[in-house]
Protein backbone atom coordinates (compact mmCIF):
# COMPACT_ATOMS: atom_id res chain seq x y z
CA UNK A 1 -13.60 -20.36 1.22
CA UNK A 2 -15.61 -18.06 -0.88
CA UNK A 3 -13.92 -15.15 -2.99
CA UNK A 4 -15.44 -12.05 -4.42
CA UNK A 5 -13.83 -9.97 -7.12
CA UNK A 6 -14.86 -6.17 -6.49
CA UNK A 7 -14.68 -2.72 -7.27
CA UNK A 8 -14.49 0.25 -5.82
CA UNK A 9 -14.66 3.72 -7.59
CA UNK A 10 -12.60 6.88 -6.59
CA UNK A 11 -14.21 9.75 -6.21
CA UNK A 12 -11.52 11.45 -9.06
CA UNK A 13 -8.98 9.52 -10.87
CA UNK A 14 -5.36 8.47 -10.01
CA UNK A 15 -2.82 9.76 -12.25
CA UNK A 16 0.74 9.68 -12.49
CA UNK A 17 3.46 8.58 -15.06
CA UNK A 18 2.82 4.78 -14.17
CA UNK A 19 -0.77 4.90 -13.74
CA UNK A 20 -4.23 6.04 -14.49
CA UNK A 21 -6.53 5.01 -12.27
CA UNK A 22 -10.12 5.57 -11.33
CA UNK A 23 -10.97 2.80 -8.74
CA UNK A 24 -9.45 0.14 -6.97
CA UNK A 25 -10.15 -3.45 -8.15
CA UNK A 26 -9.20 -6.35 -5.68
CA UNK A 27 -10.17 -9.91 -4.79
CA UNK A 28 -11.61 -10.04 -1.50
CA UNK A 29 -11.33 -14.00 0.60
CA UNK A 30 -13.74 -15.26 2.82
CA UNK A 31 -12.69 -18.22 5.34
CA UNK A 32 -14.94 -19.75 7.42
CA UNK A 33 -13.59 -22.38 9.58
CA UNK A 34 -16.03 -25.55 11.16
CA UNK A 35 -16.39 -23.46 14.06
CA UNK A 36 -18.30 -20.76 12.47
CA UNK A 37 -15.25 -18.48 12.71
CA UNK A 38 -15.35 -15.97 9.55
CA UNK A 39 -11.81 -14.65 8.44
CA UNK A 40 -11.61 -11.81 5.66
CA UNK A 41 -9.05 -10.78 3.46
CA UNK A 42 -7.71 -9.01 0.73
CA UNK A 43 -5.51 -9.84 -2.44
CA UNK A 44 -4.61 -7.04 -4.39
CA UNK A 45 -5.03 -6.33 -7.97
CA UNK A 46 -1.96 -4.90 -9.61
CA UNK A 47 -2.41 -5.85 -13.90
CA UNK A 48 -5.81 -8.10 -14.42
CA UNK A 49 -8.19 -9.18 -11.41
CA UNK A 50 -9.11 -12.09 -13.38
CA UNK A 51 -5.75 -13.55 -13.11
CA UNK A 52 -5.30 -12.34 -8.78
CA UNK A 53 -8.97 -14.41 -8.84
CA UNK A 54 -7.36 -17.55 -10.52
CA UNK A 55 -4.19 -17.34 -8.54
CA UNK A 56 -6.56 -17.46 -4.81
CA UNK A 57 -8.74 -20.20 -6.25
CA UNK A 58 -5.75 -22.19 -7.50
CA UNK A 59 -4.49 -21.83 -4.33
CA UNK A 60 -7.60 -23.20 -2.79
CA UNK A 61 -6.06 -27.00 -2.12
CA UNK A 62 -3.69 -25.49 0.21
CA UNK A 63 -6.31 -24.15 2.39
CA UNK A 64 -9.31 -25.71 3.22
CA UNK A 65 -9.10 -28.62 5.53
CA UNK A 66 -6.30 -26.59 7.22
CA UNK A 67 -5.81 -24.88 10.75
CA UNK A 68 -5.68 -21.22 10.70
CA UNK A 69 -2.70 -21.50 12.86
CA UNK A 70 -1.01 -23.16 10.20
CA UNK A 71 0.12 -20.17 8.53
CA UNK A 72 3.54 -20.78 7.64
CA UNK A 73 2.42 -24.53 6.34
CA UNK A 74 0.22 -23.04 4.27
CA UNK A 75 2.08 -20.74 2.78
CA UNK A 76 5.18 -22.70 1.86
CA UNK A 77 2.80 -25.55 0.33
CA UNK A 78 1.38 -23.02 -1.82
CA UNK A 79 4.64 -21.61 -3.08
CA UNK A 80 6.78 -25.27 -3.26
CA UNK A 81 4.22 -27.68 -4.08
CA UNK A 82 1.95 -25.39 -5.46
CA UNK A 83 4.66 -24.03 -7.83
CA UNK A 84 3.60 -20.31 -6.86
CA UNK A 85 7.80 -19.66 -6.04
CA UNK A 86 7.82 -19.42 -10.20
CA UNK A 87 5.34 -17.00 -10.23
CA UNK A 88 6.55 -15.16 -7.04
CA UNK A 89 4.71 -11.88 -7.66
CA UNK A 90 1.66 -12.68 -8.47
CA UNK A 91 1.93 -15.24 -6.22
CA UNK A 92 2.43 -13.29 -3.45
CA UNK A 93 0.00 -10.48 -4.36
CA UNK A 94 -2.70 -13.34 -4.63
CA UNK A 95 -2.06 -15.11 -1.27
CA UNK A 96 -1.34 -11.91 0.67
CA UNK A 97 -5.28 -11.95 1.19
CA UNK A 98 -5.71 -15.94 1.84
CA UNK A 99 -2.94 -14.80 4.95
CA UNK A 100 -4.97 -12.14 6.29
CA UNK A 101 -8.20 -14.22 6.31
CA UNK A 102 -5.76 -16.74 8.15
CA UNK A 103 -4.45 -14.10 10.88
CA UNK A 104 -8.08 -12.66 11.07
CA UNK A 105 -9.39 -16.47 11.71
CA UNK A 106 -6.22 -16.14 14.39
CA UNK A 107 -7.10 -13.42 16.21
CA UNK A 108 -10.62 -14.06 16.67
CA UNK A 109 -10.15 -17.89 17.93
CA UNK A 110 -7.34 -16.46 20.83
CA UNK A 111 -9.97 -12.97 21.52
CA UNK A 112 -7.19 -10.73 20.72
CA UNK A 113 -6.51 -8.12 18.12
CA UNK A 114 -4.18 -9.05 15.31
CA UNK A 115 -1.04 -6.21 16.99
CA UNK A 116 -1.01 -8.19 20.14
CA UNK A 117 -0.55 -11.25 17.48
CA UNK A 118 2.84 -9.24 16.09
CA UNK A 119 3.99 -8.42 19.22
CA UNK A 120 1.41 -5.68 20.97
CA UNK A 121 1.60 -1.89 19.89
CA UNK A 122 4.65 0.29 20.59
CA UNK A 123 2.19 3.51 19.81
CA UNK A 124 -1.16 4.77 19.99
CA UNK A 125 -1.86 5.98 16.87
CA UNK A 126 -0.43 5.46 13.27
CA UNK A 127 -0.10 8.87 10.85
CA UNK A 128 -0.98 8.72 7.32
CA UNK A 129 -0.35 11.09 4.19
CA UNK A 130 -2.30 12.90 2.40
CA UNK A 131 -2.71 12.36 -1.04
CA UNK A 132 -2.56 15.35 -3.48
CA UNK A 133 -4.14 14.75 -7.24
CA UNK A 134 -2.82 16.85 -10.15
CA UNK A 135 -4.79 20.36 -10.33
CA UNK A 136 -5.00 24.23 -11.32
CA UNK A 137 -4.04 26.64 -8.45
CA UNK A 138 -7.52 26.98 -7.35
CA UNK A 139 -7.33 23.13 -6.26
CA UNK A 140 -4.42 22.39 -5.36
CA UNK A 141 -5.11 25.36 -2.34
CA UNK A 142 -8.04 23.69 -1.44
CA UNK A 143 -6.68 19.97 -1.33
CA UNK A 144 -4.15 21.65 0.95
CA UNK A 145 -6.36 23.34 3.01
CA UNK A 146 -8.88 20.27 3.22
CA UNK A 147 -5.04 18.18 3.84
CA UNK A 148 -4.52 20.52 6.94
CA UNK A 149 -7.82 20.97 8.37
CA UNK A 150 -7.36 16.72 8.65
CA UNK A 151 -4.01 16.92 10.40
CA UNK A 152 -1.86 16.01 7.77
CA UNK A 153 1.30 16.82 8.17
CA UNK A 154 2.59 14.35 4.85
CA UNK A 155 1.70 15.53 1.63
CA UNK A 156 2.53 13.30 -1.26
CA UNK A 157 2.60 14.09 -4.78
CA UNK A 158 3.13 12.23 -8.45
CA UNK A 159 5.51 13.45 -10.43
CA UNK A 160 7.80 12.26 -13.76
CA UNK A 161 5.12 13.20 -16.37
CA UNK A 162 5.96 16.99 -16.90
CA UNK A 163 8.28 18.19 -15.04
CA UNK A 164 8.11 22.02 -15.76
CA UNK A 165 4.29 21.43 -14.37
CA UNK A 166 5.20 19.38 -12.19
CA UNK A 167 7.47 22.24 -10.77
CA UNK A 168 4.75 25.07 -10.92
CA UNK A 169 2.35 22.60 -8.52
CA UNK A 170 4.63 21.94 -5.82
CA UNK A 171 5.06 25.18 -5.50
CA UNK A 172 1.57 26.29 -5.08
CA UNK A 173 1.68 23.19 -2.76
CA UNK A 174 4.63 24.41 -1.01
CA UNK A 175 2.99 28.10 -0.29
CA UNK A 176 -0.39 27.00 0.73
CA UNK A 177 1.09 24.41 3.05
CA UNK A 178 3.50 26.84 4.84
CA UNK A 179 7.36 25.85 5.88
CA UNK A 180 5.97 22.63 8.39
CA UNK A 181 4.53 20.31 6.61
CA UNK A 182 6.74 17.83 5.10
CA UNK A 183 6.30 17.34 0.78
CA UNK A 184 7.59 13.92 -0.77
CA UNK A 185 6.97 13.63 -4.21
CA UNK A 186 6.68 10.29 -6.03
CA UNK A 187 7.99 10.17 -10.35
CA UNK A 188 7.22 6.00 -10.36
CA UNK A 189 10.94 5.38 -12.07
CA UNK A 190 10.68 7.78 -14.50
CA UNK A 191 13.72 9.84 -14.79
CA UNK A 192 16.96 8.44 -15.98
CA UNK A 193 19.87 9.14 -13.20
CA UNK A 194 21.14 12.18 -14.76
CA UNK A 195 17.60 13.59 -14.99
CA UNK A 196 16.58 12.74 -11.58
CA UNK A 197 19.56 14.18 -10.22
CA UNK A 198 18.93 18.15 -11.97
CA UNK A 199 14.77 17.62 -10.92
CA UNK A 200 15.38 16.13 -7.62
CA UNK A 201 17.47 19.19 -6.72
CA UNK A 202 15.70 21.58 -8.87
CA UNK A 203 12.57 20.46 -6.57
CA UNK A 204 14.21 20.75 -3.39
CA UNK A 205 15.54 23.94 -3.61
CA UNK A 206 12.36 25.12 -4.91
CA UNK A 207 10.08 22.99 -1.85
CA UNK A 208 12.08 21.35 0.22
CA UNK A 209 11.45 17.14 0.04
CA UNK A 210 11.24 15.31 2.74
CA UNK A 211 12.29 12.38 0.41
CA UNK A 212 11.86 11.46 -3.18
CA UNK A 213 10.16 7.77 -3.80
CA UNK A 214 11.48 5.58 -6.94
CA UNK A 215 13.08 8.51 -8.71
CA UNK A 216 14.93 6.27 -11.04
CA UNK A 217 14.75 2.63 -12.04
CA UNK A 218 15.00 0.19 -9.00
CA UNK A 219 17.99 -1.89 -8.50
CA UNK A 220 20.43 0.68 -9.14
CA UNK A 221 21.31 1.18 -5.47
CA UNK A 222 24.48 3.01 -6.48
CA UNK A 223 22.61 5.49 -8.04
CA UNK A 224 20.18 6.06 -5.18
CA UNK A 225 23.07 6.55 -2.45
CA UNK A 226 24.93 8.92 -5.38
CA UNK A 227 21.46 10.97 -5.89
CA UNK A 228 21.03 11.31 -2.23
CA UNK A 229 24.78 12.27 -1.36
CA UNK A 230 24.89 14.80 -4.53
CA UNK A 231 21.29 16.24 -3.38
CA UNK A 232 20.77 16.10 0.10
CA UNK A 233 17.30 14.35 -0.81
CA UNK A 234 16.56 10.77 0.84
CA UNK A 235 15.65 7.79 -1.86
CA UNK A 236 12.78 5.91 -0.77
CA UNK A 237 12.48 2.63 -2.27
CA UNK A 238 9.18 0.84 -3.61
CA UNK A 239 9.58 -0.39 -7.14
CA UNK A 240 12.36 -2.74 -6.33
CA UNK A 241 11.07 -4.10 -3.08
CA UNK A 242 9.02 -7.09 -5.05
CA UNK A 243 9.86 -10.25 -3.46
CA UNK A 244 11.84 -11.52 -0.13
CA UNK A 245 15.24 -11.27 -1.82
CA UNK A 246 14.63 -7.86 -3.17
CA UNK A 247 13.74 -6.75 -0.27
CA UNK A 248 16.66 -8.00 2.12
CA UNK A 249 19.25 -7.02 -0.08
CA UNK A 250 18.08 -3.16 -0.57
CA UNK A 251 18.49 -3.57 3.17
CA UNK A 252 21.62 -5.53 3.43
CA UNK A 253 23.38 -3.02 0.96
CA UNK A 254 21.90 0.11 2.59
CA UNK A 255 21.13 1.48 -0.53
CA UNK A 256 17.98 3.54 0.99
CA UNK A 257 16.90 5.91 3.66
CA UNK A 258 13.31 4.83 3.65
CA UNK A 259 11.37 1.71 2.35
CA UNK A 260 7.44 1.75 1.20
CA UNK A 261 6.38 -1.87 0.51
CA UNK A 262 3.40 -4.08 1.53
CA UNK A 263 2.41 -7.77 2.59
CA UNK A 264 1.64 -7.84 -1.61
CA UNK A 265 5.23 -7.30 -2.22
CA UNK A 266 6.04 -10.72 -0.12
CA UNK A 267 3.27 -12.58 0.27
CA UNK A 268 2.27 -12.20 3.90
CA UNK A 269 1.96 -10.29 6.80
CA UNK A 270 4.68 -12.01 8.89
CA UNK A 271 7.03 -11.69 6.44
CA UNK A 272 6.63 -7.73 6.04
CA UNK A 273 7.15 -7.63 9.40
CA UNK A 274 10.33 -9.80 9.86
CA UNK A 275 11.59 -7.39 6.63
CA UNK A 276 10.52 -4.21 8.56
CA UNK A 277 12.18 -5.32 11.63
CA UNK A 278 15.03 -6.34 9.54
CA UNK A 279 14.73 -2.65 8.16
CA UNK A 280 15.26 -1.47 11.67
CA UNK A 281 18.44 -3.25 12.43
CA UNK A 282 20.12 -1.31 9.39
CA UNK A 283 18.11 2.43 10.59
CA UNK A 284 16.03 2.46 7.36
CA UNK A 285 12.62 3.77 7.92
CA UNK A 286 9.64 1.97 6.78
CA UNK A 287 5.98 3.28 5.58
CA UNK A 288 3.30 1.38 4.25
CA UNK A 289 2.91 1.67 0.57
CA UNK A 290 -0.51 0.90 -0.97
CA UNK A 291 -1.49 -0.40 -4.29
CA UNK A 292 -5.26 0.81 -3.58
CA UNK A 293 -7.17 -1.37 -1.95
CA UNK A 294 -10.07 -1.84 0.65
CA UNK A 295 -10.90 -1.20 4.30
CA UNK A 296 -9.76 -4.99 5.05
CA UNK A 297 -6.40 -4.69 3.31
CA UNK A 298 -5.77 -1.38 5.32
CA UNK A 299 -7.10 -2.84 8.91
CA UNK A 300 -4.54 -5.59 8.39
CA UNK A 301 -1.37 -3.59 7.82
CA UNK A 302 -2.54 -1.38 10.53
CA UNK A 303 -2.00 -3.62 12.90
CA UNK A 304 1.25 -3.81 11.61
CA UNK A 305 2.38 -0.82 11.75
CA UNK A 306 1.39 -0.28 15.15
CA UNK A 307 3.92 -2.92 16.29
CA UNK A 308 7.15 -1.31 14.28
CA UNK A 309 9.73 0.03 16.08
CA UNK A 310 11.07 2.21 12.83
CA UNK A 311 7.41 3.75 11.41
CA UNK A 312 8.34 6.67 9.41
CA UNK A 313 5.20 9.23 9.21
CA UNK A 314 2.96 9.56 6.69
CA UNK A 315 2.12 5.82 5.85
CA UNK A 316 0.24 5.33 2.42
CA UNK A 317 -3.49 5.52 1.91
CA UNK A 318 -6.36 6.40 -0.69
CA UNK A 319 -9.20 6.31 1.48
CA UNK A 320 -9.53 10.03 1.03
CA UNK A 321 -9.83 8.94 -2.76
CA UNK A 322 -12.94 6.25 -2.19
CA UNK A 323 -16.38 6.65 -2.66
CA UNK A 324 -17.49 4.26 -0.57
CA UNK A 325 -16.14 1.06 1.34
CA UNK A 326 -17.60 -2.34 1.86
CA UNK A 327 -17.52 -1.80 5.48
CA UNK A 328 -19.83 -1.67 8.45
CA UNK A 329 -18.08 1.60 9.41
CA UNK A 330 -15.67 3.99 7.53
CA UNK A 331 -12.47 4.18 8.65
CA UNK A 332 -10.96 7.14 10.58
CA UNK A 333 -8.51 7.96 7.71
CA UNK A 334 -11.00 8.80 5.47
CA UNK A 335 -11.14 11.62 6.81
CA UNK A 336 -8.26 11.83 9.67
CA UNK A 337 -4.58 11.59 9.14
CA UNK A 338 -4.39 9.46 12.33
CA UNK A 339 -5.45 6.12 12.88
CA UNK A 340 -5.51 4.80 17.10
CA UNK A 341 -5.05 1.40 18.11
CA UNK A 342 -7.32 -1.06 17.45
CA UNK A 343 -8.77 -3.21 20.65
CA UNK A 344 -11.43 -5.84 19.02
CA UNK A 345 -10.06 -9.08 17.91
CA UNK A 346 -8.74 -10.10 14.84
CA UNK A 347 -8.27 -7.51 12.25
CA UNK A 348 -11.42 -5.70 14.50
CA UNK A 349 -13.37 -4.35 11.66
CA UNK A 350 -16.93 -5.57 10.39
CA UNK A 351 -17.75 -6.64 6.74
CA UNK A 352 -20.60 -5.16 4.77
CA UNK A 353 -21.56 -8.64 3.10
CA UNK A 354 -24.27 -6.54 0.85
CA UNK A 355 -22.13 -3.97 -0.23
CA UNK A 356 -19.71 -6.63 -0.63
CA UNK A 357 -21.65 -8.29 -2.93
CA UNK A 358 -22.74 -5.28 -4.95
CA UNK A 359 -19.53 -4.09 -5.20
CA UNK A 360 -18.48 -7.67 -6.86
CA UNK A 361 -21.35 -8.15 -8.97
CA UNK A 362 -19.91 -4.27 -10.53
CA UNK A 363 -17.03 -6.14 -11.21
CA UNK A 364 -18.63 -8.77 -13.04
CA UNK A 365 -20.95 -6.29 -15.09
CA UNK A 366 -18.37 -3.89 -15.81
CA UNK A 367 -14.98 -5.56 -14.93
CA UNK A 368 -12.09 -3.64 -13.64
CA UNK A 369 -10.45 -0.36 -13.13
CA UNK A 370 -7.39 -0.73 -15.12
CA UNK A 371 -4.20 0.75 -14.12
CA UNK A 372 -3.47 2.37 -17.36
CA UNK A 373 -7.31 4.19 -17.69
CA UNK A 374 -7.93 4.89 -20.90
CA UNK A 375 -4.64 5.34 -22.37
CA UNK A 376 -4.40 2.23 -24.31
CA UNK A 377 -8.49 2.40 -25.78
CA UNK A 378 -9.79 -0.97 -27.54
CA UNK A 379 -10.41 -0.01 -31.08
């Protein structure tokens, strides 16, 4: 098992009223097994990749010595006897990488790509969003226009810092786009309920949403159904969907049209697909959310979302956003909205072990790209 904290930079910054971000940082897990079977994975970084790189090599023990196919073993050792069930989030956002190396290890020992793993593919090709940044008129045409000429047909925008701006953008957005395209727009928690409820509508009567992600604090689910009843707007959950529990009972209660979580959120892939499927059973619709991350993190829930019977479109990416990747071969949403099914085995994509490793020792000359920027500046 060797691990490699790394960064990526974007190609312009992140910014919303949760974060400010201009890179990804993540921990990326190499397993080798006495075969000479390699297995990568990712762990994302949501706070401090230091502490995501402790969590993985604390969780080392649990690992090596182990069969691949020992998945479920593994991870329950880590979380009882490794005491990782006290820690559940960072936990999970740790060992969400150690599980993909596992399932990659998988796939590759039985020939077959991780989807036929999960079930086999119930489509042929997966659509993402596209992501729109913060900009004058000028730019925000020409992210649309560069958003179209891709095949987008999911625009996504961050809201909940200014909302009279905020207002002024969409609709720029909304008149470049045309009447098709569908507009969700994204405030991270940031209104209070009474708030929400006067922007939410004040937005869709202005746009049109096609739903409105984590408009007010999570857990509230009365006030998501209320908001959506009083506004005709869909809630899409993501703040609140942090562990197993959180998850089942957003489902159990209904309290959403739409969920947008991630093997991070629970700890691996199988269980963010028994909690999509579980999703299905009560109609909600599920996307992918991302956290930024890497080409290996995004192969993995790929597969995934081939095999779900209740894939909402426009699936979460920032691929568009990356200057680079530490792949063999970009991925086709860097510059596609669609993504086709993928026939090699395991999580079918090839590591660049030199950009890998340049891309890691950035991280250890220059350390991460914070999630807060530089709004809170050492002095």
């Amino acid at each position: 098992m060797e691990t490699f904290p790394a960064v990526i930079p974007y190609r312009h910054g992140e910014e919303s009223a949760l974060i400010s971000r201009a890179g990804v940082s993540d921990v990326v897990v190499k397993l080798v097994t006495d075969d000479g079977l390699v297995g990568w994975g990712e762990s994302c970084m949501n706070c401090d990749t230091a502490t995501t790189l402790a969590a993985v090599e604390a969780m080392r023990p649990f690992v090596l010595g182990r069969s691949p196919w020992q998945t479920e073993a593994i991870a329950r050792d880590v979380f009882v006897y490794g005491g990782w069930q006290w820690e559940a989030m960072t936990g999970a956002f740790a060992f969400a990488g150690i599980d993909m190396a596992l399932w990659d290890l998988c796939g590759k020992a039985a020939g077959q790509p991780l989807s036929h793993l999960f079930g086999g593919p119930v489509r042929e090709s997966v659509e993402y969003f596209y992501y729109l940044s913060w900009g004058d008129p000028d730019s925000l045409r020409a992210q649309c226009a560069e958003g179209l000429a891709r095949g987008h047909s999911v625009f996504y925008f961050k809201a909940g810092v200014d909302f009279d701006a905020e207002l002024a953008m969409l609709k720029v957005v909304r008149d470049a786009l045309g009447s098709g395209p569908r507009l969700r727009v994204d405030p991270n928690q940031a209104w209070p309920f009474a708030e929400a409820l006067r922007n939410v509508a004040q937005m869709h009567a202005a746009v049109g949403l096609d739903f409105v992600e984590a408009p007010t604090k999570g857990g509230r689910h009365a006030n998501w159904r209320e908001l959506t009843r009083m506004t005709g707007v869909p809630v899409c959950a993501n703040e609140f969907l942090w562990t197993e529990a959180d998850a089942a009972r957003v489902i159990t209660e209904h309290a959403v049209d739409h969920m947008g979580f991630s093997p991070y959120f629970v700890g691996s892939l199988r269980r963010w697909h028994t909690l999509c499927h579980m999703a299905a059973s009560a109609d909600i619709l599920v996307h992918k959310h991302t956290h930024g991350e890497f080409g290996i993190a995004a192969a993995a829930c790929h597969h995934i979302l081939l095999t779900l019977p209740n894939l909402a479109r426009g699936s979460q990416q920032t691929h568009q956003l990356l200057a680079h990747d530490i792949l063999t071969q970009p991925l086709p949403i860097v510059d596609s909205a669609h993504w086709g099914v993928i026939d090699r085995p395991g999580l079918g994509i090839e590591v660049d072990e030199a950009a890998l490793r340049d891309a890691s020792a950035r991280w250890r000359r220059d350390g991460d790209f914070r999630p807060y920027g530089d709004r809170f500046p050492v002095t």
